[in-house]
N, C-alpha and C. Protein backbone atom coordinates (compact mmCIF):
# COMPACT_ATOMS: atom_id res chain seq x y z
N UNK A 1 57.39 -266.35 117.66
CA UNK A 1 58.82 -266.10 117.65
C UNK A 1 59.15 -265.22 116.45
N UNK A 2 59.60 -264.24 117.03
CA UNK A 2 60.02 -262.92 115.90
C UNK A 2 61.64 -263.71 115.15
N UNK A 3 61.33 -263.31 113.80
CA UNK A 3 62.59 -263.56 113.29
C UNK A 3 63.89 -262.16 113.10
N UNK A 4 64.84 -262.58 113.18
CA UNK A 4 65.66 -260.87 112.87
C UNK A 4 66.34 -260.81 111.51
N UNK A 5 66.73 -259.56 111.34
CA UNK A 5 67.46 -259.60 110.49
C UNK A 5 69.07 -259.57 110.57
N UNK A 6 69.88 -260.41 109.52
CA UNK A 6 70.98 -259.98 109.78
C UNK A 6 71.39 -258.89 109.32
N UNK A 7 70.81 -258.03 108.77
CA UNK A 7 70.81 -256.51 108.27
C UNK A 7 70.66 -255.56 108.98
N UNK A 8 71.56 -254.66 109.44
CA UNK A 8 71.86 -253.77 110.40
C UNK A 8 70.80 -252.76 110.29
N UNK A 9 70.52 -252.63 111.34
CA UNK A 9 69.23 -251.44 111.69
C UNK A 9 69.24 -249.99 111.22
N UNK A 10 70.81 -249.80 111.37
CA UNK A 10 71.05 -248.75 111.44
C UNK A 10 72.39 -248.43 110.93
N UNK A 11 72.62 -246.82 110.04
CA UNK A 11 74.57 -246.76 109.59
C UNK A 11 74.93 -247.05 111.06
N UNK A 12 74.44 -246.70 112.57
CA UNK A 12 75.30 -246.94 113.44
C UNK A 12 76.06 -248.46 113.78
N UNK A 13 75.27 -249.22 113.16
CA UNK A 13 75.17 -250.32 113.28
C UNK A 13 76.24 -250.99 112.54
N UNK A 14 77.02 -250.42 111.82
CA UNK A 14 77.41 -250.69 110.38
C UNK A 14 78.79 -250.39 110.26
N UNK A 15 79.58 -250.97 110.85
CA UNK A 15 81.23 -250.33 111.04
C UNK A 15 81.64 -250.12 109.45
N UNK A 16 82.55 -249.13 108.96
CA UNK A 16 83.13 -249.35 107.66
C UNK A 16 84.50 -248.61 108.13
N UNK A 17 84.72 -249.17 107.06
CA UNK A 17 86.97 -249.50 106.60
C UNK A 17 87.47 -247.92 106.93
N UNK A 18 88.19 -247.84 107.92
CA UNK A 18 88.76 -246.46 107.42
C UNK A 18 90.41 -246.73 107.01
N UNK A 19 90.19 -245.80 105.90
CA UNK A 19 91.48 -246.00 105.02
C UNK A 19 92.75 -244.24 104.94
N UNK A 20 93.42 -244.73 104.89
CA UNK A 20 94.28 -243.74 105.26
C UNK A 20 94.98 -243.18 103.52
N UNK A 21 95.10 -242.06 103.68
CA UNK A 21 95.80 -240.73 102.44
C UNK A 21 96.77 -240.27 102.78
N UNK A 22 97.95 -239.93 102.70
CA UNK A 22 98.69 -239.22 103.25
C UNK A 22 98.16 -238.80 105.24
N UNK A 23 97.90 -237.31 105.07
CA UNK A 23 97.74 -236.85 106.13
C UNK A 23 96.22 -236.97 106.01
N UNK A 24 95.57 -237.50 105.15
CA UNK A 24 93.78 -237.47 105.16
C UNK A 24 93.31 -239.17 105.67
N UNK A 25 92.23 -239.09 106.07
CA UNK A 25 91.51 -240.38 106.16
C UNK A 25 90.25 -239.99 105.62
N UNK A 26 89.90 -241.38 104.54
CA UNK A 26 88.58 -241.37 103.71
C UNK A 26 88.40 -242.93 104.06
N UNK A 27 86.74 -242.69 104.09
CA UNK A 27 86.10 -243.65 104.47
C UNK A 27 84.80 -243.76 103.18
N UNK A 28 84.34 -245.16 102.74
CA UNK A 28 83.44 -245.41 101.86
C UNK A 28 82.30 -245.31 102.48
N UNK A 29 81.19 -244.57 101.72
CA UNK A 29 80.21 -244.76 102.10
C UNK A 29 79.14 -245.81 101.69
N UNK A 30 78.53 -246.98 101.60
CA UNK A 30 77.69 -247.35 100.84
C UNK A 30 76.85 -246.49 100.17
N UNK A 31 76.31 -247.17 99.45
CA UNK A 31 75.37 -246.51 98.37
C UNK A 31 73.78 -245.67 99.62
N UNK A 32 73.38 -246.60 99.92
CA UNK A 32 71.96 -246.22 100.99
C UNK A 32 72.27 -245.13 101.69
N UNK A 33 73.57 -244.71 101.50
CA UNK A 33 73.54 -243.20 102.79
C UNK A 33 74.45 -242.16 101.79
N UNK A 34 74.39 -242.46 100.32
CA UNK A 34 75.05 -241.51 99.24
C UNK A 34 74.90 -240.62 99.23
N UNK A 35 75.59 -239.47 99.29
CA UNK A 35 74.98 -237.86 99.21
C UNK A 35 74.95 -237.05 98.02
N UNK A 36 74.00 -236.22 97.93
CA UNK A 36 73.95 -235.69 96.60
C UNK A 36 74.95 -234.67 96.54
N UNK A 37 75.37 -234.01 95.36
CA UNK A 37 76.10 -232.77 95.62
C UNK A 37 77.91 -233.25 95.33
N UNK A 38 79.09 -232.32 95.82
CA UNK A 38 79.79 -232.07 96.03
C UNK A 38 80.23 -231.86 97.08
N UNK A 39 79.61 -231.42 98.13
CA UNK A 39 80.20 -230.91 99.29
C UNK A 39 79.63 -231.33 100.31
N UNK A 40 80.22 -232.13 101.51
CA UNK A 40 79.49 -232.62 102.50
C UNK A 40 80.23 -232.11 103.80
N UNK A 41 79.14 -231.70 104.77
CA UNK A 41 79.90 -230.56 105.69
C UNK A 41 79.85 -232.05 106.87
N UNK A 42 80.87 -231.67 107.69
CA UNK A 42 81.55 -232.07 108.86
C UNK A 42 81.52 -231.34 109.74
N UNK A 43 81.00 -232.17 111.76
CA UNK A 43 80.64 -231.34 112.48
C UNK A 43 81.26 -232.44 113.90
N UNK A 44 81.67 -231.98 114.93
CA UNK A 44 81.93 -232.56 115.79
C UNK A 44 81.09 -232.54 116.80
N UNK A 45 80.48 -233.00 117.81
CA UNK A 45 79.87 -233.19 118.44
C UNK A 45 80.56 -232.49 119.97
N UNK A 46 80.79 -231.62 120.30
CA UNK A 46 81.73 -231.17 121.93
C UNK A 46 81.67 -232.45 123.04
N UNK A 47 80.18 -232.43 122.92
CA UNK A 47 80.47 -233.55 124.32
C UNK A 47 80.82 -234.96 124.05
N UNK A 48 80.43 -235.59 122.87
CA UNK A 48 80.47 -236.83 122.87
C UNK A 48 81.73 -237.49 122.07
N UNK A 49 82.23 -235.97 121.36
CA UNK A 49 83.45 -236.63 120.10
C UNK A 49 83.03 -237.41 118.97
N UNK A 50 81.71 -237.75 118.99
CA UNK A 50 81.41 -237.99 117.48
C UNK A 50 81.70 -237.39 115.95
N UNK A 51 81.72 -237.65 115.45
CA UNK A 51 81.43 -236.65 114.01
C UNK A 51 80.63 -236.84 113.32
N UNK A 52 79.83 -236.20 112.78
CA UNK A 52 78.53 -235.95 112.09
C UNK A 52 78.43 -235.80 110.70
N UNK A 53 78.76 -236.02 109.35
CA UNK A 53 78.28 -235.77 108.22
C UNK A 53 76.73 -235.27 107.57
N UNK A 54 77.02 -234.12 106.98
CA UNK A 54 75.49 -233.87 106.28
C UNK A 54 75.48 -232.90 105.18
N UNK A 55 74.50 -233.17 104.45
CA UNK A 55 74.56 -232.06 103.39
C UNK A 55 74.16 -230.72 103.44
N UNK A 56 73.62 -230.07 104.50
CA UNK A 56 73.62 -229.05 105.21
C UNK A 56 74.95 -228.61 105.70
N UNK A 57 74.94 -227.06 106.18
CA UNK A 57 76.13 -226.63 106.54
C UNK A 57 75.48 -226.46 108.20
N UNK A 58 76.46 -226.44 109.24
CA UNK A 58 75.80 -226.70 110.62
C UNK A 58 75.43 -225.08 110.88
N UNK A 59 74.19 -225.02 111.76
CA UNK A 59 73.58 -223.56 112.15
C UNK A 59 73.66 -223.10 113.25
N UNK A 60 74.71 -222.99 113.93
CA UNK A 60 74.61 -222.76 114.99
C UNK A 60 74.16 -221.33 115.66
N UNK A 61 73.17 -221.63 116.49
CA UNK A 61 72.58 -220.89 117.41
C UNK A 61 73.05 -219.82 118.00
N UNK A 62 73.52 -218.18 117.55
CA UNK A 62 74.28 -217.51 118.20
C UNK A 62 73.43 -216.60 119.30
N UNK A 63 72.35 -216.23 118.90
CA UNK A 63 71.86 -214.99 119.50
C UNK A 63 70.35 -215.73 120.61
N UNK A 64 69.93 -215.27 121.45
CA UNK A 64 68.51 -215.74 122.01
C UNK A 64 67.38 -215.50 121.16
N UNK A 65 67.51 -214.48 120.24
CA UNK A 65 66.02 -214.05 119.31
C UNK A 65 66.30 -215.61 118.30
N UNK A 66 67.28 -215.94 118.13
CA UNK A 66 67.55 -216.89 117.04
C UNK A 66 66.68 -218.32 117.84
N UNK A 67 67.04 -218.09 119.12
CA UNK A 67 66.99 -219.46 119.95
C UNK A 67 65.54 -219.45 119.63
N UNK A 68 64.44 -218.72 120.17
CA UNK A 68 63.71 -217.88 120.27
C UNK A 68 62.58 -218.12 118.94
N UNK A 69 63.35 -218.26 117.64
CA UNK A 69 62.66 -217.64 116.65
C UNK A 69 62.86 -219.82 115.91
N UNK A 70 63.55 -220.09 116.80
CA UNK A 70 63.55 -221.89 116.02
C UNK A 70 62.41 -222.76 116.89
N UNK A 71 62.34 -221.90 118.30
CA UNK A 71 61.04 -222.79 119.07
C UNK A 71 59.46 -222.03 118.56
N UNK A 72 59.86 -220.84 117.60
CA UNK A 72 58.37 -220.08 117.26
C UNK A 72 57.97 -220.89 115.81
N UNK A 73 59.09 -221.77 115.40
CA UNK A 73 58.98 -221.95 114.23
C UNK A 73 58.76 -224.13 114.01
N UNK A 74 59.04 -224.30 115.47
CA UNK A 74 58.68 -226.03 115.46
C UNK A 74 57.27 -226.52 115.38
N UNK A 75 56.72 -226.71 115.13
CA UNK A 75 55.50 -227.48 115.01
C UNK A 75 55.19 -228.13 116.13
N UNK A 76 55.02 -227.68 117.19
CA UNK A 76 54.93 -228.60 118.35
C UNK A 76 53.12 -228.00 118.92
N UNK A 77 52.41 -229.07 119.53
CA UNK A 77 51.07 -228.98 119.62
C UNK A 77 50.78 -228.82 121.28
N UNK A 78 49.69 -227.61 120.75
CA UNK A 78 50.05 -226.60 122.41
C UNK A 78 49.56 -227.38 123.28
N UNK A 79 49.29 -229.15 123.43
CA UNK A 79 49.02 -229.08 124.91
C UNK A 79 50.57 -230.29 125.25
N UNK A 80 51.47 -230.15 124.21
CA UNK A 80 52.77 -230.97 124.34
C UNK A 80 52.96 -231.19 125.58
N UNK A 81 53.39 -231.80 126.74
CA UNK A 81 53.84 -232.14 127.84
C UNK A 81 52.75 -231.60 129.04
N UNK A 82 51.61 -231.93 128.62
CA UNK A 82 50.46 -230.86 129.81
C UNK A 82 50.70 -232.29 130.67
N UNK A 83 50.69 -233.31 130.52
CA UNK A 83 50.47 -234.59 131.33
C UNK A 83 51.69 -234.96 131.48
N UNK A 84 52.42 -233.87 132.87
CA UNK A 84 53.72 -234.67 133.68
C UNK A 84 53.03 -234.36 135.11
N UNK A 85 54.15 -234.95 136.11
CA UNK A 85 53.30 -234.86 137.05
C UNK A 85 54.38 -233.80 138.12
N UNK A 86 55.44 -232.96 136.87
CA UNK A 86 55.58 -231.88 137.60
C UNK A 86 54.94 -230.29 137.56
N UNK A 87 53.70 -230.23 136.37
CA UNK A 87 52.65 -229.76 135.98
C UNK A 87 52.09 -229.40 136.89
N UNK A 88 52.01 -229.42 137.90
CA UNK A 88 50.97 -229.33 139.05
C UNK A 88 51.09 -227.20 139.50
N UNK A 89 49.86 -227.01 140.02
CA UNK A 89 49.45 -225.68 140.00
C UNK A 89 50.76 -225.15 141.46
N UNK A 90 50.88 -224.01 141.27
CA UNK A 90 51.83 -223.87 142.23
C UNK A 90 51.22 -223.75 143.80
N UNK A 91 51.23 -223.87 144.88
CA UNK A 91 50.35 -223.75 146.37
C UNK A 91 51.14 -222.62 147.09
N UNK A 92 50.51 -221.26 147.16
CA UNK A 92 51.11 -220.45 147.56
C UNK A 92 51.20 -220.35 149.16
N UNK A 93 50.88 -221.61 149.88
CA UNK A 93 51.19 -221.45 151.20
C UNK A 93 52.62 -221.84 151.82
N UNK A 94 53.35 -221.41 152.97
CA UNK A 94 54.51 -221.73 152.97
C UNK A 94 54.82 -223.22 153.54
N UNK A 95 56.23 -223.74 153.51
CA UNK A 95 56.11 -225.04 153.29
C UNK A 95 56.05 -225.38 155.31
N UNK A 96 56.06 -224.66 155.74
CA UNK A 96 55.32 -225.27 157.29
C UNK A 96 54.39 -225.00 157.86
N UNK A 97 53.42 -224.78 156.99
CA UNK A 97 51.77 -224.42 157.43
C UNK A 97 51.40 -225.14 157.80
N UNK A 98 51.84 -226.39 157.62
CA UNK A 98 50.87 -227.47 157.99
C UNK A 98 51.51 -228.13 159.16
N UNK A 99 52.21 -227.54 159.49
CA UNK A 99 53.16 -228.15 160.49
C UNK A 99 52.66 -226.96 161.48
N UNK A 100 51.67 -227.69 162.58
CA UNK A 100 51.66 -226.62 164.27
C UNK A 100 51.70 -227.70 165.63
């Protein structure tokens, strides 16, 4: 029998206070997710309405050479996804050959 913790897994996990400023809302961060710096950029999410905090500024993807030049630049190992089972060689016969 696994024991748990009552210590949240995760910041998702982890509701905190939102407190209101005038026309601003600030929220505390605990210490474990403190950011270094001055400036912490804010990003919305389109589909989901989340918002995102990070100490990065967001990069968004304008051009295809860009798209292009972030999959030339991932570390991903060339036989990544060889074992699906829509992998299969293409059969250049048409699909009622086998049908007489």
């Amino acid at each position: 029998m696994s024991q748990r913790s009552s210590r949240p897994n995760s910041i998702a996990d982890r509701p905190l206070p939102l407190e209101s400023d005038g026309d601003s809302q600030i929220i505390r961060l605990p210490n474990d997710v403190h950011f270094d710096g001055e400036t912490v950029y804010l990003t919305r999410d389109d589909r989901t309405g989340d918002v995102i905090l990070s100490q990065r500024p967001p990069k968004p993807v304008k051009t295809w050479d860009e798209l292009f030049a972030l999959f030339d630049a991932a570390d991903v190992p060339p036989d990544f996804m060889d074992e699906r089972p829509m992998n299969v060689p293409f059969d250049p016969r048409g699909i009622f050959d086998d049908e007489r």
